[in-house]
C-alpha atoms as a PDB file:
ATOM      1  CA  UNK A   1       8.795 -27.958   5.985  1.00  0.00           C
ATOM      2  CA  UNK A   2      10.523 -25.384   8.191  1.00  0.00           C
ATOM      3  CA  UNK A   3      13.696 -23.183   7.083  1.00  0.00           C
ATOM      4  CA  UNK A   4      16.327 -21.351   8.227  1.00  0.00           C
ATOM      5  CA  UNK A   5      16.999 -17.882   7.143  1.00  0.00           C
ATOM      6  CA  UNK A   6      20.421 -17.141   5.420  1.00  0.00           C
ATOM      7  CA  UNK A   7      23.569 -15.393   6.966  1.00  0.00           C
ATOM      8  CA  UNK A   8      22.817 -12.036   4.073  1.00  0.00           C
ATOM      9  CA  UNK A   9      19.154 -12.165   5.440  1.00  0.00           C
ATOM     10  CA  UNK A  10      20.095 -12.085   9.301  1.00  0.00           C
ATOM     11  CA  UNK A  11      22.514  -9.698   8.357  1.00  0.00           C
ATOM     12  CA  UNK A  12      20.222  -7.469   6.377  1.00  0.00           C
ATOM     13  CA  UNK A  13      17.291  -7.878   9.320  1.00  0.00           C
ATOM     14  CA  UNK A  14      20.231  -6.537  12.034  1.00  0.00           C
ATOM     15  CA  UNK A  15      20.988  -3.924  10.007  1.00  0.00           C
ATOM     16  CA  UNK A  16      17.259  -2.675   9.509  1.00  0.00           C
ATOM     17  CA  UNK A  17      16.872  -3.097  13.417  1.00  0.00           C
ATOM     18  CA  UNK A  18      20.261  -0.638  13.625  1.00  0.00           C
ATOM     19  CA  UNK A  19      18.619   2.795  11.517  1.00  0.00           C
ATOM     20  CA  UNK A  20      14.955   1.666  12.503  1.00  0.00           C
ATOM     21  CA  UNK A  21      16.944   2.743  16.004  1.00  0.00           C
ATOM     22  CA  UNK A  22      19.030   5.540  14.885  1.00  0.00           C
ATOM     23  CA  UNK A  23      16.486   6.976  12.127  1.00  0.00           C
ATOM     24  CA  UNK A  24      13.066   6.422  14.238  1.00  0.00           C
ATOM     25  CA  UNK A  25      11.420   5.518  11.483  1.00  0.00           C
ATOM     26  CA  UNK A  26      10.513   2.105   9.028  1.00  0.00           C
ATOM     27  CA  UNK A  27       8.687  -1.090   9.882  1.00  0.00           C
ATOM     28  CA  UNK A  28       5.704  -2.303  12.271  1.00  0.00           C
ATOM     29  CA  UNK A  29       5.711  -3.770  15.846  1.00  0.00           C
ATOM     30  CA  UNK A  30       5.109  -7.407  13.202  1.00  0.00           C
ATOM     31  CA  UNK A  31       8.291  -6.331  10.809  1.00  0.00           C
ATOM     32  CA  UNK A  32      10.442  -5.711  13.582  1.00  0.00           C
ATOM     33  CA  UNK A  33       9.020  -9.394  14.991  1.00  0.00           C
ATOM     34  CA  UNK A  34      10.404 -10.411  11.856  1.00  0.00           C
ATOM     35  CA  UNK A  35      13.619  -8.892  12.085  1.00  0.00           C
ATOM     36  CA  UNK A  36      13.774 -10.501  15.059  1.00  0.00           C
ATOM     37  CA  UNK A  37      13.228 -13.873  13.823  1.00  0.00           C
ATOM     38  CA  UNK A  38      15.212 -13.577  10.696  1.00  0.00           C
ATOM     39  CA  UNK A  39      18.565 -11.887  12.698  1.00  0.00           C
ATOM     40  CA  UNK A  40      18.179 -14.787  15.133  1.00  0.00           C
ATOM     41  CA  UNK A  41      18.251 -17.594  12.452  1.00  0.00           C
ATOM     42  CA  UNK A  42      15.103 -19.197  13.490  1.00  0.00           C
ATOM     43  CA  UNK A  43      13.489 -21.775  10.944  1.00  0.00           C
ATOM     44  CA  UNK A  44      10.444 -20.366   9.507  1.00  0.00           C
ATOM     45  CA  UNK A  45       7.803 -22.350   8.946  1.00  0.00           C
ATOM     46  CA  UNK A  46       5.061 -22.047   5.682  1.00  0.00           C
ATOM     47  CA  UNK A  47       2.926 -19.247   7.380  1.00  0.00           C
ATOM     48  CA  UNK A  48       5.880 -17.390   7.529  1.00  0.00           C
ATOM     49  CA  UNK A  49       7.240 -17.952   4.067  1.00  0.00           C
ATOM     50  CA  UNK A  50       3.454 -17.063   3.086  1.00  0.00           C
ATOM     51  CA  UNK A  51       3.769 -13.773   5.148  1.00  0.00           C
ATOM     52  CA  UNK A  52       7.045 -12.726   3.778  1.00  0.00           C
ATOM     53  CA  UNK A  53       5.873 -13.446   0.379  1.00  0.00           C
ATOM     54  CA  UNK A  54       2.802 -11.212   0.553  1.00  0.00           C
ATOM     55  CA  UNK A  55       4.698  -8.721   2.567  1.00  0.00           C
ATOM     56  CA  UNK A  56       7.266  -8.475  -0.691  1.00  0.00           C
ATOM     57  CA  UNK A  57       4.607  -8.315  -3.046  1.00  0.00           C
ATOM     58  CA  UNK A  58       2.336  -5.427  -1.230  1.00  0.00           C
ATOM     59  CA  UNK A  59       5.622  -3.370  -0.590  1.00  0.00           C
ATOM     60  CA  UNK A  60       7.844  -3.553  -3.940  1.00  0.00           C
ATOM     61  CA  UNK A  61       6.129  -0.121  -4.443  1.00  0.00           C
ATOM     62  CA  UNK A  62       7.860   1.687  -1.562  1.00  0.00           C
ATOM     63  CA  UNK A  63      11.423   1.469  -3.672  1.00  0.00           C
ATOM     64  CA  UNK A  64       9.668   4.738  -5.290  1.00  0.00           C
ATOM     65  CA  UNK A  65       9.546   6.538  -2.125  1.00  0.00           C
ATOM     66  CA  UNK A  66      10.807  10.642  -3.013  1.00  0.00           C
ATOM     67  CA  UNK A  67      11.185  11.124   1.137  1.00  0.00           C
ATOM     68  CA  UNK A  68      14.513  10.447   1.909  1.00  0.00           C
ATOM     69  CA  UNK A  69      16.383   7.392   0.086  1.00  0.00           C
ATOM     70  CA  UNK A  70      16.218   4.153  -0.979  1.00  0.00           C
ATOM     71  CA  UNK A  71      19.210   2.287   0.048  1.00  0.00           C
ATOM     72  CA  UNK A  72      21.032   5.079   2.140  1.00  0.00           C
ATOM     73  CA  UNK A  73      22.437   4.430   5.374  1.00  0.00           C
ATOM     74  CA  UNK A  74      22.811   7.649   5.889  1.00  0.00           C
ATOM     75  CA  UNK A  75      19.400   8.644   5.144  1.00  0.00           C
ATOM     76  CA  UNK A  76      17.383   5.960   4.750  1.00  0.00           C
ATOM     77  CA  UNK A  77      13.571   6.086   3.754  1.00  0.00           C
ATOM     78  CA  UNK A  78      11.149   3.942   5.839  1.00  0.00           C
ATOM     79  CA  UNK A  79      10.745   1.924   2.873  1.00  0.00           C
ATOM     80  CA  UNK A  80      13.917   0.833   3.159  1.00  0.00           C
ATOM     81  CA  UNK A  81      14.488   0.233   6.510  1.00  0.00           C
ATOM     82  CA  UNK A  82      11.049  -2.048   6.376  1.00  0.00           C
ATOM     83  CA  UNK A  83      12.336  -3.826   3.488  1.00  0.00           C
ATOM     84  CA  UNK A  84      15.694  -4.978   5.735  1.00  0.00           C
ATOM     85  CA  UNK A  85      13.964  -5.806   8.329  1.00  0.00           C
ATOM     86  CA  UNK A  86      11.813  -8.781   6.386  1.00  0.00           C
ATOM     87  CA  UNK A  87      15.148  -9.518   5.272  1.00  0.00           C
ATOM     88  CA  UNK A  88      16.258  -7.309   1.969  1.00  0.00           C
ATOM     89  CA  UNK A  89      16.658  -7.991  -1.613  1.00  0.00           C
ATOM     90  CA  UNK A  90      18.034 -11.459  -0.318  1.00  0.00           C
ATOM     91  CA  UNK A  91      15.010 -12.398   1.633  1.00  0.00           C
ATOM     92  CA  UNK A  92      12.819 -11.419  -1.305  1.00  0.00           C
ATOM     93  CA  UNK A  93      14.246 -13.693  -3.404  1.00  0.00           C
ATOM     94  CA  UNK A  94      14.978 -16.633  -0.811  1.00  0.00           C
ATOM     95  CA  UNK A  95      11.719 -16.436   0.170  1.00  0.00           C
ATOM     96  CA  UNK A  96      10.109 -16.710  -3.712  1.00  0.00           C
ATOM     97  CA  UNK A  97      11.879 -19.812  -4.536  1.00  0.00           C
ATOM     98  CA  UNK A  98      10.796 -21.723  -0.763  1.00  0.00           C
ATOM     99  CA  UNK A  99       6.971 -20.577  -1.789  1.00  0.00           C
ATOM    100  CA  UNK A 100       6.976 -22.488  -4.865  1.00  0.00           C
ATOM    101  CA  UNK A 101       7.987 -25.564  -2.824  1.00  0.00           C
ATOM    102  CA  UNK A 102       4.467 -24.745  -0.616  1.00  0.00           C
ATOM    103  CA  UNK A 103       1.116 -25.906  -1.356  1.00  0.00           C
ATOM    104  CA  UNK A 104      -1.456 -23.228  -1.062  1.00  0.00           C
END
């Protein structure tokens, strides 16, 4: 089973590439791989629906970030940015309804 990412979840990967650039801060060398992927429309395969999942579920704590702000583009926190680049609110809850199509 391979997907394709949505339009909101390329769009929300572009713009987490954009103030990862202009801020200097937010995501790994692997979440910007992913931003990558997602802002390109590439089908995703299960490992990557896997990753994204577990990436969700490890960083749903970062929305309580106090350094700068959740949600700003003006002054975004790295927690933020990050979260865009796997693809946002959207990808978080694309990606839980393709897992519970996988087998683990």
């Amino acid at each position: 089973m391979r997907c394709t990412p949505t339009l909101k979840m390329a769009a929300n990967a572009k713009l987490g590439l954009e103030l990862r650039d202009k801020f200097n801060r937010g995501g790994t060398e692997v979440g910007v791989r992913r931003a990558h992927q997602l802002a390109n429309r590439e089908d995703l395969d299960p490992s990557d629906i896997k990753s994204m999942y577990s990436y969700f579920a490890r960083h749903e704590v970062d929305k309580k970030s106090t350094s700068h702000r959740w949600g700003s583009k003006t002054d975004p926190s790295a927690g933020y940015i990050a979260w865009l680049l796997w693809g946002g609110e959207d990808g978080k809850r694309w990606v839980e309804r393709k897992r519970k199509n996988l087998s683990d």
